[in-house]
N, C-alpha and C. Protein backbone atom coordinates (compact mmCIF):
# COMPACT_ATOMS: atom_id res chain seq x y z
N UNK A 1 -17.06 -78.01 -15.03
CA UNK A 1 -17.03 -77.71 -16.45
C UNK A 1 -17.95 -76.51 -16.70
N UNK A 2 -17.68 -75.35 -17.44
CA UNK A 2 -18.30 -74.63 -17.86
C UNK A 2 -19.31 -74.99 -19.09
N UNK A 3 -20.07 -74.65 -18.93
CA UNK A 3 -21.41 -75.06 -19.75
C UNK A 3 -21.82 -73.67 -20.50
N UNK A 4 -21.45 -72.73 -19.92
CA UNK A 4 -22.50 -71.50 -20.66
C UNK A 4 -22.73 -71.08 -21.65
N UNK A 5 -23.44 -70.83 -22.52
CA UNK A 5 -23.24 -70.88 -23.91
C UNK A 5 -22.42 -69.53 -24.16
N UNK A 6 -22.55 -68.60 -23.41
CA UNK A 6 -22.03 -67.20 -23.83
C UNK A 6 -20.43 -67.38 -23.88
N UNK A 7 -19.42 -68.22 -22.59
CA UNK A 7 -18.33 -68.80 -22.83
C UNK A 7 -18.05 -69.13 -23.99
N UNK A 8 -19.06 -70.54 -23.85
CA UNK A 8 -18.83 -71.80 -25.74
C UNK A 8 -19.03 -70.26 -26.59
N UNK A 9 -20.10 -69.73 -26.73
CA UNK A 9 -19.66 -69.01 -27.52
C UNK A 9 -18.43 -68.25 -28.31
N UNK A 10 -18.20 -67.52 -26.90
CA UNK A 10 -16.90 -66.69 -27.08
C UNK A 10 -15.33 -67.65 -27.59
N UNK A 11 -15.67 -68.40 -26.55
CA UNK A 11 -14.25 -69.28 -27.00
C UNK A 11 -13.83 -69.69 -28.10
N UNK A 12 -15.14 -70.49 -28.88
CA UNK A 12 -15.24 -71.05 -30.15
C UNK A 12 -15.01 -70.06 -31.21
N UNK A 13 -15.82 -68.89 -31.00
CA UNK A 13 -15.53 -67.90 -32.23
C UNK A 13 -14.47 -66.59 -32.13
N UNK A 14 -14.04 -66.53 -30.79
CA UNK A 14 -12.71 -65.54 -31.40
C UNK A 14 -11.76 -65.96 -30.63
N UNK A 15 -11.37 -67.28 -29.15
CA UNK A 15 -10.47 -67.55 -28.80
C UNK A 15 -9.85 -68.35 -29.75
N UNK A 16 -10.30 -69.52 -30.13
CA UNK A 16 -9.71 -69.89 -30.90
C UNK A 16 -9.02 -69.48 -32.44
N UNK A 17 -9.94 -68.56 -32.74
CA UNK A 17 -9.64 -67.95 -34.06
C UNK A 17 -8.54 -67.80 -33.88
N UNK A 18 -8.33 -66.82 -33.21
CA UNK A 18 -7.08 -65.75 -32.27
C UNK A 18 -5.89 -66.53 -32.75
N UNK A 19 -6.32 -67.47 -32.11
CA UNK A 19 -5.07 -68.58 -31.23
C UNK A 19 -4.72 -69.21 -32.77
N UNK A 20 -5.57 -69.88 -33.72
CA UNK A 20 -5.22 -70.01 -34.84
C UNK A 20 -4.14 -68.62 -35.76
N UNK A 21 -4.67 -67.50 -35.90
CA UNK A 21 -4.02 -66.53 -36.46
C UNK A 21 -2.72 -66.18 -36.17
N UNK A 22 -2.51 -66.51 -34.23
CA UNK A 22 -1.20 -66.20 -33.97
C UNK A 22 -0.49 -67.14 -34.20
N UNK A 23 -0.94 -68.60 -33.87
CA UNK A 23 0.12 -69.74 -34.59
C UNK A 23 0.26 -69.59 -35.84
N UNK A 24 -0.18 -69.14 -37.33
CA UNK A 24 -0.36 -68.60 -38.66
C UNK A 24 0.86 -67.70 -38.30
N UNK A 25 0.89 -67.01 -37.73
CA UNK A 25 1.69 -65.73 -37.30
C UNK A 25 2.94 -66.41 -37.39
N UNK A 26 3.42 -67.13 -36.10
CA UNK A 26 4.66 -67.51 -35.88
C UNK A 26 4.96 -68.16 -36.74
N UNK A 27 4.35 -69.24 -36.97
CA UNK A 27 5.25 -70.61 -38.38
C UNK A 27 5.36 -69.69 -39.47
N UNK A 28 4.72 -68.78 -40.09
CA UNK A 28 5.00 -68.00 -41.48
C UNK A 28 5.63 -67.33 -40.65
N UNK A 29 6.36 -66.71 -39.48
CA UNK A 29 7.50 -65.85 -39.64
C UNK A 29 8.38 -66.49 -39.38
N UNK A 30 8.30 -67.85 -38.82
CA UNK A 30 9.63 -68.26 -38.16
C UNK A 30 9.62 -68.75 -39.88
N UNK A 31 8.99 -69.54 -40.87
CA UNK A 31 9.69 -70.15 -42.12
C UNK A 31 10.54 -68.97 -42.62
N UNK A 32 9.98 -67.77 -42.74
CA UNK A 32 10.78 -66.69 -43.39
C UNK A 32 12.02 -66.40 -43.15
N UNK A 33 12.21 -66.05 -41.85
CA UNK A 33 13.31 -65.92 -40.93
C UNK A 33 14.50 -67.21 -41.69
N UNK A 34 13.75 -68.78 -41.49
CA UNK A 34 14.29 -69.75 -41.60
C UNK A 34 15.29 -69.61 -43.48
N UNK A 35 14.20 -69.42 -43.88
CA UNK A 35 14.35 -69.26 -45.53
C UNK A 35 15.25 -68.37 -46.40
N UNK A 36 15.05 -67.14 -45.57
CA UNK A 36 16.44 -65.69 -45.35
C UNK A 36 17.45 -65.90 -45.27
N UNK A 37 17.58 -66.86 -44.27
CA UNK A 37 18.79 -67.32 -43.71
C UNK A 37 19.55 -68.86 -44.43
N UNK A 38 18.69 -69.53 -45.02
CA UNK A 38 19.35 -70.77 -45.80
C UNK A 38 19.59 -70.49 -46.96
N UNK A 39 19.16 -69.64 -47.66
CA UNK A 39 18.77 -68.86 -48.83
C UNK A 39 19.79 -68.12 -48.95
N UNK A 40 20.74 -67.46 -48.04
CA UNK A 40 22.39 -66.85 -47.86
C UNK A 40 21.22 -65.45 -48.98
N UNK A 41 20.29 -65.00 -48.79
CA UNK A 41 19.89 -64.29 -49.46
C UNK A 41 20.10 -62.55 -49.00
N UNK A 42 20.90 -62.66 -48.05
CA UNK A 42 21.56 -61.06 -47.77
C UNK A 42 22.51 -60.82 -48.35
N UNK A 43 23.08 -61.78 -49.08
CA UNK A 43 24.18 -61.93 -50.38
C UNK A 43 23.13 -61.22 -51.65
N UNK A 44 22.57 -61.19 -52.01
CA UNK A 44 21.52 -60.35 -53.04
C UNK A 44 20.36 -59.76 -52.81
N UNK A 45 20.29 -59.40 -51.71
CA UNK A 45 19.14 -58.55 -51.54
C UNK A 45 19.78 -57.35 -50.77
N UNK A 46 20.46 -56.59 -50.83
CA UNK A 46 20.73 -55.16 -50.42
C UNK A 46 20.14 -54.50 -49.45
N UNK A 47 20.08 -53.57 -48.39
CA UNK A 47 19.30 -53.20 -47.43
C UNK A 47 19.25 -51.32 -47.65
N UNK A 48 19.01 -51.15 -48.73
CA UNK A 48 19.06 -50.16 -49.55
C UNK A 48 17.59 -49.82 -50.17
N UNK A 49 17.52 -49.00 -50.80
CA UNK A 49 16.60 -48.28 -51.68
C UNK A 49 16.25 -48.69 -53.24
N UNK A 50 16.88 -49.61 -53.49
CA UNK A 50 16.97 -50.06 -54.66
C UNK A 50 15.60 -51.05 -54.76
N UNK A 51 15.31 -51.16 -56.21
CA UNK A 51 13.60 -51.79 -56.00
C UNK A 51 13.53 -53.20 -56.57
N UNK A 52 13.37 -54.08 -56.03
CA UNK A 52 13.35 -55.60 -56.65
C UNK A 52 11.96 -55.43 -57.17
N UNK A 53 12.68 -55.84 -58.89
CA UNK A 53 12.16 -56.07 -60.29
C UNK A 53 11.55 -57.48 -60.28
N UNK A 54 10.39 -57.31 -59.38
CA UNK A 54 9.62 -58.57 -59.15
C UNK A 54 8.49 -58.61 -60.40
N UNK A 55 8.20 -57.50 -61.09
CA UNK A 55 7.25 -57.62 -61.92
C UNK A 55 6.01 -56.63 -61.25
N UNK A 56 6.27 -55.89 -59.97
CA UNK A 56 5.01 -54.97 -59.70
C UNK A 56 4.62 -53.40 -60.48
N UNK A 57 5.42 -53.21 -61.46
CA UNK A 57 5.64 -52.49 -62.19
C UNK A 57 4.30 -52.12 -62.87
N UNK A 58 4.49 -53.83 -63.59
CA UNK A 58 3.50 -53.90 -64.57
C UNK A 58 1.94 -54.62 -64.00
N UNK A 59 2.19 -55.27 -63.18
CA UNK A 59 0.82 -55.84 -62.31
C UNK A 59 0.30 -54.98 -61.29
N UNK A 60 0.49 -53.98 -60.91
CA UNK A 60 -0.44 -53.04 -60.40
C UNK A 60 -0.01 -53.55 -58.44
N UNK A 61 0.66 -54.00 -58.49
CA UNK A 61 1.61 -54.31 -56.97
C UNK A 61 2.20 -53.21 -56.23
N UNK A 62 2.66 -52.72 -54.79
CA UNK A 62 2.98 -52.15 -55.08
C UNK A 62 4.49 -52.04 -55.22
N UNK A 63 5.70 -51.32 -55.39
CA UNK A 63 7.16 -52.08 -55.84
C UNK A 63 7.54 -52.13 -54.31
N UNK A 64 8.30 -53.44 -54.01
CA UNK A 64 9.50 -53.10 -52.98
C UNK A 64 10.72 -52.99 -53.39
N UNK A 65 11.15 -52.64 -52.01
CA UNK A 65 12.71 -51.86 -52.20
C UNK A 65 13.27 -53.04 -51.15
N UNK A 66 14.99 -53.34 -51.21
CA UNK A 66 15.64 -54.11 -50.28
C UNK A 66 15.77 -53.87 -48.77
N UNK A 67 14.79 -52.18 -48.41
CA UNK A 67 14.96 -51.87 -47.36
C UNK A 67 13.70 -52.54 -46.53
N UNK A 68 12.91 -52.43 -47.62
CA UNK A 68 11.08 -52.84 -46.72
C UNK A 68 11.77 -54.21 -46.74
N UNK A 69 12.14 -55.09 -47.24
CA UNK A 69 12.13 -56.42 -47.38
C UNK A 69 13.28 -57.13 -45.75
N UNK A 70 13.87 -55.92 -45.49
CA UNK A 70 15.15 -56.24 -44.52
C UNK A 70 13.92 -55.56 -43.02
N UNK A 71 12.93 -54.61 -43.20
CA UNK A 71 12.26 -54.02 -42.49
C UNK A 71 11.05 -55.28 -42.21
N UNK A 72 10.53 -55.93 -42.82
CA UNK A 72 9.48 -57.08 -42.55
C UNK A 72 10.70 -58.26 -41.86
N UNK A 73 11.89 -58.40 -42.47
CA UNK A 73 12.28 -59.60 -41.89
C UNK A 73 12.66 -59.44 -40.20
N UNK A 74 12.86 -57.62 -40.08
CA UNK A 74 13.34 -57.74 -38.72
C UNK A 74 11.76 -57.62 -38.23
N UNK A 75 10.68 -57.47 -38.55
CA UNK A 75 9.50 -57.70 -37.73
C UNK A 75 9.06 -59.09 -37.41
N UNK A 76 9.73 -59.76 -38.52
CA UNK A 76 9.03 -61.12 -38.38
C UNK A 76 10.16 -62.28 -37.16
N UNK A 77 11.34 -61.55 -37.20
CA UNK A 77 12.11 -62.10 -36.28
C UNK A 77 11.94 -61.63 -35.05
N UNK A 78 11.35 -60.06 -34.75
CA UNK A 78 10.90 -59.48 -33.57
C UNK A 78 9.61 -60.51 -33.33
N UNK A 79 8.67 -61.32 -34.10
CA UNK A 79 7.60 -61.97 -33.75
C UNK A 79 8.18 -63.09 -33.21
N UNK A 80 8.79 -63.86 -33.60
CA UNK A 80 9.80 -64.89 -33.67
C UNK A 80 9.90 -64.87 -32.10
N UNK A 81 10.86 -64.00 -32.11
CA UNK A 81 11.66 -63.94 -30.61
C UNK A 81 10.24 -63.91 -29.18
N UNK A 82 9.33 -63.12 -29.88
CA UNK A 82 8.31 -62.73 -28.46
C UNK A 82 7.37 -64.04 -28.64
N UNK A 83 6.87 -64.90 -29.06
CA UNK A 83 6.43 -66.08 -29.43
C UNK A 83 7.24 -67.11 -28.33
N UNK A 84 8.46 -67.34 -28.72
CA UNK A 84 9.19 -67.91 -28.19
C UNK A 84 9.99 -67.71 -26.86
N UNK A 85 10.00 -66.98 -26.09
CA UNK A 85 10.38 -66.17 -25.01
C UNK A 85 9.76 -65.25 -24.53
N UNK A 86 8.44 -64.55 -24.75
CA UNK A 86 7.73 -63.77 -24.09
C UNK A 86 8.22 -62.70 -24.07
N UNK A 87 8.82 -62.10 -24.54
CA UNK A 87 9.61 -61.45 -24.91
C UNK A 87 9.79 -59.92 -25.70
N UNK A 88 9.08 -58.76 -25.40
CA UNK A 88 9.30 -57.58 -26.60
C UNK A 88 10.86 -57.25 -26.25
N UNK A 89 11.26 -56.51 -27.30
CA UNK A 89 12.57 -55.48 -27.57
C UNK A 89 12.60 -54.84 -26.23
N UNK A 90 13.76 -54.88 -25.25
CA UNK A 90 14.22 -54.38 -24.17
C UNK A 90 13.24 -54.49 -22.72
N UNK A 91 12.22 -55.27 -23.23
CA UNK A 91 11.38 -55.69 -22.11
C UNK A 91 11.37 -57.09 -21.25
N UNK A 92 10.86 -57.04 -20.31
CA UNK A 92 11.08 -58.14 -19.23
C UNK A 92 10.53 -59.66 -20.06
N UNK A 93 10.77 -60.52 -19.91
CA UNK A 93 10.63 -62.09 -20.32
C UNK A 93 9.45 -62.46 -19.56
N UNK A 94 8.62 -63.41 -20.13
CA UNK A 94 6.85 -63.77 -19.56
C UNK A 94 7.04 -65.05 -19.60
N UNK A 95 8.39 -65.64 -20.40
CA UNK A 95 8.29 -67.19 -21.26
C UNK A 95 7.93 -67.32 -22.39
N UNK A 96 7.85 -68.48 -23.49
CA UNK A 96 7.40 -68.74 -23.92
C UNK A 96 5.79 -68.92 -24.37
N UNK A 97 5.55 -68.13 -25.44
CA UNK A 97 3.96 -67.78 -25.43
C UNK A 97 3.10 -68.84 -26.57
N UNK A 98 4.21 -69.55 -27.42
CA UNK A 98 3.75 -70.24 -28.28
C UNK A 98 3.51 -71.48 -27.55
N UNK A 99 3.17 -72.06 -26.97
CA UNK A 99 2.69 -73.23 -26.48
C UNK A 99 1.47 -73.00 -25.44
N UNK A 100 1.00 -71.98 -25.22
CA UNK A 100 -0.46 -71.56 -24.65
C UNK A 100 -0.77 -71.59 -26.44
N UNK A 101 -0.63 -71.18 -27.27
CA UNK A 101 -1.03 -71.00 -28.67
C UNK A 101 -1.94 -71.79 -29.26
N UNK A 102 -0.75 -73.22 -29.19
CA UNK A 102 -0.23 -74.23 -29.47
C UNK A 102 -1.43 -75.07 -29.21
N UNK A 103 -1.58 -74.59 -27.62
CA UNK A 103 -2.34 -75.59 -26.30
C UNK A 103 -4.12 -75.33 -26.93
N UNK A 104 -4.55 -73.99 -27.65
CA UNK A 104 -5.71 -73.63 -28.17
C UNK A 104 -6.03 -73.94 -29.42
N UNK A 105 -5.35 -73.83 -29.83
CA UNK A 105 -5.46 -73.58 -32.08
C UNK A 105 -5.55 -75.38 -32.32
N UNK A 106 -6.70 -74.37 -33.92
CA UNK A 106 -6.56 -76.15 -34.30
C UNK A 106 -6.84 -76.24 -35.52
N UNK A 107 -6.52 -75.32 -36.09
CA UNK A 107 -6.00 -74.71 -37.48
C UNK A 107 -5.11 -73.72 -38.01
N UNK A 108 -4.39 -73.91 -36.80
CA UNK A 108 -3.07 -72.73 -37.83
C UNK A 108 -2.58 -73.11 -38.93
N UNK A 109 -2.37 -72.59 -39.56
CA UNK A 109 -0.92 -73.20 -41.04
C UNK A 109 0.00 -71.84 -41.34
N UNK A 110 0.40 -72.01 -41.68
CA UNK A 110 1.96 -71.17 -42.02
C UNK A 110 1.10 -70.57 -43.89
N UNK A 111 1.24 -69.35 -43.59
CA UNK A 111 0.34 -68.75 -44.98
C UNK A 111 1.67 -68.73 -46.10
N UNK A 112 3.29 -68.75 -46.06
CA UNK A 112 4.20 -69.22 -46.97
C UNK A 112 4.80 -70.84 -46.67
């Protein structure tokens, strides 16, 4: 067993963090992904330039358009996929990375 405090240290304050943030990571992208998709919401949301009248107008937000909104969902499904398969865009497979995550964290939650 490792005893050292400089380890306990390290582990406690940014492995785990880590490991919390990236499980945070995956469950809020995989719900999104999930939600996009039950939501049949590519039926009204356009992948265009046009600006959803969310109210950032007037609250000092800044506005999106149907393109950023189609541009986060393919990031959050690019997270999705490398989480789950080890996986970047046109690169070699490592496995599954969410269950080393999984195996550390002990406070993730899904931030939607």
């Amino acid at each position: 067993m490792n005893e050292n405090p400089q380890a306990i240290l390290f582990c406690n304050n940014l492995i785990r963090r880590m490991a919390d943030e990236y499980g945070s990571e995956y469950m809020g992208s995989k719900k999104l992904v999930l939600a996009w998709a039950a939501q049949g919401l590519a039926n009204v949301i356009a992948n265009d330039d046009a600006i959803i009248d969310d109210g950032a107008a007037v609250d000092g937000r800044p506005q999106i358009t149907g393109q950023q909104v189609y541009a986060l969902l393919s990031i959050a499904q690019s997270l999705v996929n490398f989480y789950e398969t080890g996986q970047l865009s046109g690169g070699s497979t490592s496995g599954a990375l969410i269950p080393t995550v999984v195996s550390i964290s002990v406070n993730a939650q899904s931030p939607i």
